[in-house]
N, C-alpha and C. Protein backbone atom coordinates (compact mmCIF):
# COMPACT_ATOMS: atom_id res chain seq x y z
N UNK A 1 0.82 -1.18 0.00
CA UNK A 1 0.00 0.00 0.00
C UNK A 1 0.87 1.25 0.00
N UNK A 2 2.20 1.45 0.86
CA UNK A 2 2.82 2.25 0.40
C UNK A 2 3.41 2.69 -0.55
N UNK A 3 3.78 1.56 -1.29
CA UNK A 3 4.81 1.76 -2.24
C UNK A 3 3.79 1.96 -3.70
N UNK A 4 2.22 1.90 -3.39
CA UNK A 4 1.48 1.97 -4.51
C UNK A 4 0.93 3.49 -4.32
N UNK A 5 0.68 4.17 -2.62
CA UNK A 5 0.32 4.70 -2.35
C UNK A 5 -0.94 5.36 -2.03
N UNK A 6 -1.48 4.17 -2.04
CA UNK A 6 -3.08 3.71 -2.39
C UNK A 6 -3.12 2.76 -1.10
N UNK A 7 -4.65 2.37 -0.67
CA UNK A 7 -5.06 1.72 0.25
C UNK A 7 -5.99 1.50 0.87
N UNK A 8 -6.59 0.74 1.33
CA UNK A 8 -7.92 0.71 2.37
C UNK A 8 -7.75 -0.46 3.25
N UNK A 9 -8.12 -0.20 4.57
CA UNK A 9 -8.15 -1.06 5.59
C UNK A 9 -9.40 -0.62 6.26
N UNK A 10 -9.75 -1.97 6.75
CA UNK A 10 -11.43 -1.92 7.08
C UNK A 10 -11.11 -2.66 8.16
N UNK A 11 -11.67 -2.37 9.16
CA UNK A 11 -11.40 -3.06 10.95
C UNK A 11 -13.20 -3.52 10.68
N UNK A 12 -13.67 -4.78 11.06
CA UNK A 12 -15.00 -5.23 11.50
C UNK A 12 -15.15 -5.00 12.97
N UNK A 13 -16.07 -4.53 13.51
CA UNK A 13 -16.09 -4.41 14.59
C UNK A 13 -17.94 -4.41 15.22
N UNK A 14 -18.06 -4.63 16.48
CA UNK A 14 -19.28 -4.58 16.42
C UNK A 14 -19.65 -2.53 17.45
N UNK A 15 -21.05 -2.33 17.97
CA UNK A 15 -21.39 -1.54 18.46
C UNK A 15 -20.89 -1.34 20.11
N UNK A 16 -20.67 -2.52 20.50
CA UNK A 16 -20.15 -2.36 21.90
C UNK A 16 -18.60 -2.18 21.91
N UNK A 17 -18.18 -1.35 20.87
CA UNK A 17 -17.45 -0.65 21.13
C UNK A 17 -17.43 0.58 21.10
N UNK A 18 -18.59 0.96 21.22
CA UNK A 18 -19.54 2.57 21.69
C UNK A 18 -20.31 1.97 22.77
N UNK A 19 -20.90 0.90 23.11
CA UNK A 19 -21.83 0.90 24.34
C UNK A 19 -21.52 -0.56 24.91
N UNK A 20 -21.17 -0.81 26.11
CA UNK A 20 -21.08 -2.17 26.57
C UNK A 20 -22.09 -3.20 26.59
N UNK A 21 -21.87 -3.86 26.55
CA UNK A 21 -23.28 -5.43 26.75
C UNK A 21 -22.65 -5.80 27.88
N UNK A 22 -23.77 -5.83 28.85
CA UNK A 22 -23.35 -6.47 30.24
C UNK A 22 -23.33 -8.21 29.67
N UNK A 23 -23.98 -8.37 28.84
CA UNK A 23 -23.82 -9.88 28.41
C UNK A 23 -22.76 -10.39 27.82
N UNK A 24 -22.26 -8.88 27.52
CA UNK A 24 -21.02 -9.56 26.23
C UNK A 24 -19.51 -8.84 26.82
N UNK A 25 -19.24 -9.63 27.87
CA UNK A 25 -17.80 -8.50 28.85
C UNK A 25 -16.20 -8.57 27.91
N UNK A 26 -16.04 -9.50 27.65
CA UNK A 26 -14.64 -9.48 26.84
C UNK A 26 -15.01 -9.18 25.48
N UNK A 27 -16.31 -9.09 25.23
CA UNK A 27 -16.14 -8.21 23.63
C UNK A 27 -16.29 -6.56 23.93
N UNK A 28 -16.99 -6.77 24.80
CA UNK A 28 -17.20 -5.33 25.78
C UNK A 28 -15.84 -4.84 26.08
N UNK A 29 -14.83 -5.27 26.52
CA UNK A 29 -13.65 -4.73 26.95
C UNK A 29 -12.82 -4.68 25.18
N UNK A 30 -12.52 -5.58 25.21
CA UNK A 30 -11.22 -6.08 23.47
C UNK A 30 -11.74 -4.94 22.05
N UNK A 31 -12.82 -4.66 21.97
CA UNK A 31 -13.63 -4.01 21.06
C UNK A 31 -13.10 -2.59 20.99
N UNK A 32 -12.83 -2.04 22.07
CA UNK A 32 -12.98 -0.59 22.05
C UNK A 32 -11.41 -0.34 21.59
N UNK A 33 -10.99 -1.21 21.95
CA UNK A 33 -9.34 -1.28 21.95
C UNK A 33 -8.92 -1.80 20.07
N UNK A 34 -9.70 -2.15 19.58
CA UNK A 34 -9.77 -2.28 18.32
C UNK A 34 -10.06 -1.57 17.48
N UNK A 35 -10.99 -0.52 17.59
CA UNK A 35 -11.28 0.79 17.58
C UNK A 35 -10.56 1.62 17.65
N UNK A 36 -9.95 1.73 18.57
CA UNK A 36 -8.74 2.65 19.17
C UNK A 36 -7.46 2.62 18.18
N UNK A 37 -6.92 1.35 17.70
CA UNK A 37 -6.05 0.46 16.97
C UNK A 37 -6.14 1.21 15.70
N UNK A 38 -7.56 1.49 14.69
CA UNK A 38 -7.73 1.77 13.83
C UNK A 38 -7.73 3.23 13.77
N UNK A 39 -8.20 4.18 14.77
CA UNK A 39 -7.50 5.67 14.47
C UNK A 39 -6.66 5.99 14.76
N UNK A 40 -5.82 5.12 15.36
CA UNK A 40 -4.43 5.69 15.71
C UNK A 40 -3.63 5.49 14.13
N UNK A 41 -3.71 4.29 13.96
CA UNK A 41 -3.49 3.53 12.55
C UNK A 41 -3.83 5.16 10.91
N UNK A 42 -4.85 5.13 11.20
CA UNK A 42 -5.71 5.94 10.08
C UNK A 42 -4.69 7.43 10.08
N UNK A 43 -4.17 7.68 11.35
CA UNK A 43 -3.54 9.08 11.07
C UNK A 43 -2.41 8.50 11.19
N UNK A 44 -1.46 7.44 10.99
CA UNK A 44 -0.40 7.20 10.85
C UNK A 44 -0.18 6.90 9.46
N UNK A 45 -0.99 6.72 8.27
CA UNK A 45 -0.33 6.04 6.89
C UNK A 45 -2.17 7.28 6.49
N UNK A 46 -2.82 7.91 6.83
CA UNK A 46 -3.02 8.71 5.88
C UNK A 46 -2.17 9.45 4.69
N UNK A 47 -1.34 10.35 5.17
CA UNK A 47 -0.53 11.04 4.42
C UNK A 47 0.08 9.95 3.22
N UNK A 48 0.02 8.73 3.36
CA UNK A 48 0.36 7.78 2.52
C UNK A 48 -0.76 7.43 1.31
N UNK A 49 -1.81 8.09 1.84
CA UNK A 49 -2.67 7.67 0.74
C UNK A 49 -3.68 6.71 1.22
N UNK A 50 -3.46 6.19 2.60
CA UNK A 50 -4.30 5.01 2.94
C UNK A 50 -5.22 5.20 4.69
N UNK A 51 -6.49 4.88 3.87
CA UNK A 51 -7.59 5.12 4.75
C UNK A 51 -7.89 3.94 5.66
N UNK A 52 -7.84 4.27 6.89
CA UNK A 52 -8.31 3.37 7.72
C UNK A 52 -9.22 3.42 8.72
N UNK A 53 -10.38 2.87 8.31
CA UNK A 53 -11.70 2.61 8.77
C UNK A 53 -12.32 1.38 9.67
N UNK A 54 -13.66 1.78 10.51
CA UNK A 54 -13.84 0.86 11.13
C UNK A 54 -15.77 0.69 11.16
N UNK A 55 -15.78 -0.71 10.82
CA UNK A 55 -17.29 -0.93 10.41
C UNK A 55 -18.05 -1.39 12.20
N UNK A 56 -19.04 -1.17 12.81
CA UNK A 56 -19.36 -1.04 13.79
C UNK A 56 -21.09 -2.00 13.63
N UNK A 57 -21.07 -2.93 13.71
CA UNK A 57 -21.81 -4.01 13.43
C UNK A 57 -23.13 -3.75 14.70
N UNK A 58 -24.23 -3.72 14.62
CA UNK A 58 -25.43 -4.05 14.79
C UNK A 58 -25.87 -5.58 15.15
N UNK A 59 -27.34 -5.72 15.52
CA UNK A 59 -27.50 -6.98 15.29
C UNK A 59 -27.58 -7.48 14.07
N UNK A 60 -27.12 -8.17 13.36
CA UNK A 60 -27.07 -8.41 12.26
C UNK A 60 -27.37 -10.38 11.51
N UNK A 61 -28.60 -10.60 11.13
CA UNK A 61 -28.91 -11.97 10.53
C UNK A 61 -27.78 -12.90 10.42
N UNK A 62 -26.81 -12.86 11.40
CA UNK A 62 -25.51 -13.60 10.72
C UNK A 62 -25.63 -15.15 11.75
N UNK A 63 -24.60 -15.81 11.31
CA UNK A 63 -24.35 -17.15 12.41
C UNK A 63 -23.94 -16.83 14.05
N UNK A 64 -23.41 -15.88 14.30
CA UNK A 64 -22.50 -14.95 15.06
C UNK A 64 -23.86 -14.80 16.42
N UNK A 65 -24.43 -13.83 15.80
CA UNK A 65 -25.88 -13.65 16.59
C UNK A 65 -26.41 -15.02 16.93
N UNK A 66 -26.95 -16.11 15.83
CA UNK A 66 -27.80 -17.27 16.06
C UNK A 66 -26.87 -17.95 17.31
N UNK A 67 -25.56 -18.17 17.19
CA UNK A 67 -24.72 -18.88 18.59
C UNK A 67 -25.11 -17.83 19.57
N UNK A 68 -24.93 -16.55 19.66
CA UNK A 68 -25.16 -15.96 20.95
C UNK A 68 -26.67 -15.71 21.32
N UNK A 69 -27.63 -16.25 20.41
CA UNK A 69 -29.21 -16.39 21.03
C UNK A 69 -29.56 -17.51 21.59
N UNK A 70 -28.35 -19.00 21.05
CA UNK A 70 -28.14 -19.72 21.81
C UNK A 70 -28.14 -19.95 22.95
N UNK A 71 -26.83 -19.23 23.20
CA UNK A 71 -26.27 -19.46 24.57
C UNK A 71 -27.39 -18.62 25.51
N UNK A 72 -28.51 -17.81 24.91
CA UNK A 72 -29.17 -16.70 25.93
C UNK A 72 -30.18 -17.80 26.26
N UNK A 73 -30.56 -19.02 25.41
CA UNK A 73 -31.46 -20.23 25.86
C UNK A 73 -31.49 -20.87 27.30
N UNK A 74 -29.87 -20.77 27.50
CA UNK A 74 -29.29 -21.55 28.99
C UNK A 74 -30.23 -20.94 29.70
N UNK A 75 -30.98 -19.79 29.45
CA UNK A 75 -31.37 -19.21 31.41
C UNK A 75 -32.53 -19.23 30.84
N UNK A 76 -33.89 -19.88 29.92
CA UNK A 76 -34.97 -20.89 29.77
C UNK A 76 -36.06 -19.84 28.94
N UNK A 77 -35.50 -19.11 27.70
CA UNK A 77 -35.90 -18.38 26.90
C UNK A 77 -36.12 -19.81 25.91
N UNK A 78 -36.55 -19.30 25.05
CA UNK A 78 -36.93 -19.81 23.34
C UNK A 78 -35.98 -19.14 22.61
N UNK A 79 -35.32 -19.76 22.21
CA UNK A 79 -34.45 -19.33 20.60
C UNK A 79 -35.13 -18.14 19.83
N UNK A 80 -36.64 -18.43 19.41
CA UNK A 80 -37.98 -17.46 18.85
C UNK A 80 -37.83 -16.47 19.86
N UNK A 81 -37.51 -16.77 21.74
CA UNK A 81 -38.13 -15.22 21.85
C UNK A 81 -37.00 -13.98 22.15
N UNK A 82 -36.00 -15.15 22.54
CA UNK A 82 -34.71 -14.79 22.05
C UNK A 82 -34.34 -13.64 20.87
N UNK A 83 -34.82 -13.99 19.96
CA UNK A 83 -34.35 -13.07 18.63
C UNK A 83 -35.62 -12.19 18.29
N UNK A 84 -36.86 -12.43 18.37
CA UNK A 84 -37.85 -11.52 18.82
C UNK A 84 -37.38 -10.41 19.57
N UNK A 85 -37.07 -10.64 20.74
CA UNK A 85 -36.58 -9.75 21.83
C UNK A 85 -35.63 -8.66 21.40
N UNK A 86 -34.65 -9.72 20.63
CA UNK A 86 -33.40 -8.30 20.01
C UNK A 86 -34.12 -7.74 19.04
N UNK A 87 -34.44 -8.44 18.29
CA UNK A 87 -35.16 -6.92 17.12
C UNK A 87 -35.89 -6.46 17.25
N UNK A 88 -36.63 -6.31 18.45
CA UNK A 88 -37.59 -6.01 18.94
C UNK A 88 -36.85 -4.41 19.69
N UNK A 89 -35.25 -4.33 20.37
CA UNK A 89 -34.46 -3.81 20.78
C UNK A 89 -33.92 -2.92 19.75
N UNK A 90 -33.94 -3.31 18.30
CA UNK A 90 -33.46 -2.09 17.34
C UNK A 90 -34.21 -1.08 16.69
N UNK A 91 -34.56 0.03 16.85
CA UNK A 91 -35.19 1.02 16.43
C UNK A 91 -35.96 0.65 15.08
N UNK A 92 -35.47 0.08 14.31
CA UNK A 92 -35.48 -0.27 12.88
C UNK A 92 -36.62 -1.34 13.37
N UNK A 93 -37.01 -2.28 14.39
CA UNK A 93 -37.48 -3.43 14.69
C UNK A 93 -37.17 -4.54 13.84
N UNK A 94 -35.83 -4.65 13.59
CA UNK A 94 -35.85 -5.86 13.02
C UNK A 94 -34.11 -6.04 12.43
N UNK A 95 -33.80 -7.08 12.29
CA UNK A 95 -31.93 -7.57 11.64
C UNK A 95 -31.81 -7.02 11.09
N UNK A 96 -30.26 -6.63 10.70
CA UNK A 96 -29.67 -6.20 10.24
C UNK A 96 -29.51 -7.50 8.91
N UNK A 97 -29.34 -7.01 7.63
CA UNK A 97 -29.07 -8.00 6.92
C UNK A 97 -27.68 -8.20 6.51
N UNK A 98 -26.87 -9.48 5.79
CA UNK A 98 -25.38 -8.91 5.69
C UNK A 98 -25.27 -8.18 4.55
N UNK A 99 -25.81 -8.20 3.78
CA UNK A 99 -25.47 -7.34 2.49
C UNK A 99 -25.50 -6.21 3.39
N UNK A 100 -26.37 -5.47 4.23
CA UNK A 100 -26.37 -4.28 4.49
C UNK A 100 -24.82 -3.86 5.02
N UNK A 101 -24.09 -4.67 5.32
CA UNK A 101 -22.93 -4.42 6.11
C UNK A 101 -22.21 -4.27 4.41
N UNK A 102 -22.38 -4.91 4.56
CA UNK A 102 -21.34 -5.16 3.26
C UNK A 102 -21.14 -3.89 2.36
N UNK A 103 -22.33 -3.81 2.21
CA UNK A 103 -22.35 -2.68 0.86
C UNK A 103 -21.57 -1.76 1.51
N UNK A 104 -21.72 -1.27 2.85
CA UNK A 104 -20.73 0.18 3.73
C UNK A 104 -19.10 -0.33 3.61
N UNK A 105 -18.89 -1.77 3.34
CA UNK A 105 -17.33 -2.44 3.06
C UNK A 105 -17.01 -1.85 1.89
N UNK A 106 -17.90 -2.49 0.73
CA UNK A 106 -17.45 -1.98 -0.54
C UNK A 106 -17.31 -0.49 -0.95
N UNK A 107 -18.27 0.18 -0.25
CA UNK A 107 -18.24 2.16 -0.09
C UNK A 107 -16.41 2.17 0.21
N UNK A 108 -16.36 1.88 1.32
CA UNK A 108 -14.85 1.76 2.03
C UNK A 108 -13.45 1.67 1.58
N UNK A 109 -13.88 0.45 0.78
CA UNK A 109 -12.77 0.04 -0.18
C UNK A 109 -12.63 0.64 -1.13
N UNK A 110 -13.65 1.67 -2.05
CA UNK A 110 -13.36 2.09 -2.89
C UNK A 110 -12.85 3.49 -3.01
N UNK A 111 -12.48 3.93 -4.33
CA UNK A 111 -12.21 5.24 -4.53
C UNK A 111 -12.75 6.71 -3.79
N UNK A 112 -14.13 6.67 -3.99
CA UNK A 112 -15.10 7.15 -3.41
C UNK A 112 -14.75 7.78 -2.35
N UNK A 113 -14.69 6.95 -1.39
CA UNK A 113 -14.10 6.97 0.00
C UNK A 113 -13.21 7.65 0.52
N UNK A 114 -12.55 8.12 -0.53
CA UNK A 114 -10.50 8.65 -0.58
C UNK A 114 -10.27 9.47 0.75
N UNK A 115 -11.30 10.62 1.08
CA UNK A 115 -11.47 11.32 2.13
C UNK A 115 -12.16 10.99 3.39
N UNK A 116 -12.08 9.62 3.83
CA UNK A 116 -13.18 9.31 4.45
C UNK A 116 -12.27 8.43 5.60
N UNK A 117 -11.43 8.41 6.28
CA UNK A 117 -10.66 7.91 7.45
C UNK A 117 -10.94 8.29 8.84
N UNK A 118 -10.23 7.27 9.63
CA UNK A 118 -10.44 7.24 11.13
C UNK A 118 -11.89 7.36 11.49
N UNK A 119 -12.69 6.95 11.04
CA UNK A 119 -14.04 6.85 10.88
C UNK A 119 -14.21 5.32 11.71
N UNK A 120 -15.57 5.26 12.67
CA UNK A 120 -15.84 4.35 12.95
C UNK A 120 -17.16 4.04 12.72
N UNK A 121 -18.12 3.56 11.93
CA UNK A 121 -19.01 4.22 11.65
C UNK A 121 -19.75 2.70 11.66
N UNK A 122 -21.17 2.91 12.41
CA UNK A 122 -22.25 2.12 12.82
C UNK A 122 -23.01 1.65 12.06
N UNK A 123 -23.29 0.34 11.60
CA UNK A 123 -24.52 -0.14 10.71
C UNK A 123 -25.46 -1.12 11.72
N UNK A 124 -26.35 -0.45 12.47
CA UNK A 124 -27.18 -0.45 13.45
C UNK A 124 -28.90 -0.26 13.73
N UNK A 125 -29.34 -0.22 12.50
CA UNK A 125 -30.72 0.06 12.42
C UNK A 125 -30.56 1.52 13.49
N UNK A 126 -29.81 2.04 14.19
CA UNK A 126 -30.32 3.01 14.90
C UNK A 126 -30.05 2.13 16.41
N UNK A 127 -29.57 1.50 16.75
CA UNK A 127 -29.42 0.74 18.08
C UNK A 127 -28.53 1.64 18.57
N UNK A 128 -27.45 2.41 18.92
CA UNK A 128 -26.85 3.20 19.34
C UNK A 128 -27.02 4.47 19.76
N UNK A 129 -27.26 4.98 21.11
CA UNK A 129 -28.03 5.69 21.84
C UNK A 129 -26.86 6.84 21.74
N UNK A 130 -25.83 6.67 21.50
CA UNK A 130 -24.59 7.84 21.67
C UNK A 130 -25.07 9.10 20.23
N UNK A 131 -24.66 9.80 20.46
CA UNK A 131 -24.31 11.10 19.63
C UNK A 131 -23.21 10.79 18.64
């Protein structure tokens, strides 16, 4: 990337690295610090030409969610009310789909983008209560 002078780096990340999940403590802690990683990063190889960004994940229709509605079964929920419950929790009322993530990847990666670093930016139906 330097030597082309060109670049994009995309950090995946989810929302609790703007707001903690008392359910979710070591993604709650490791997250923010990944975050952190990527704007420090973004103003170190800007001047190089290369943008570094960070995608901030929602609940989102993925496998990821279905294991952690799982594990919310142990304490004698339904799987159904389980995931009811969360999208029930996103403003939007309802998943995130992955294309929706995606398409903000491909924005990212491309040209387009050129001015667009140290950005951490939320695909959340609106689940994020911060400013």
């Amino acid at each position: 990337m330097k030597a082309q002078g060109w670049g994009r780096i995309i950090f995946m990340s989810s929302t609790t690295s703007r707001e903690p999940d008392e359910d979710l403590v070591l993604s709650s802690v490791t997250r923010p610090g990944v975050t952190a990683l990527a704007k420090t990063l973004s103003r170190e190889v800007a001047s190089l030409g290369i943008t570094v960004n960070t995608i901030l994940c929602g609940y989102a229709d993925t496998g990821r969610l279905k294991s952690v509605l799982h594990e919310a079964t142990r304490s004698g929920a339904t799987y159904e009310r389980a995931l009811s419950k969360t999208a029930a929790s996103v403003p939007m009322g309802r998943l995130g789909h992955p294309e929706e993530v995606s398409a903000l990847a491909v924005f990212l990666a491309s040209e387009k983008s050129s001015y667009l670093t140290g950005q951490a930016i939320a695909v959340d139906g609106g689940l994020l209560r911060g400013v």
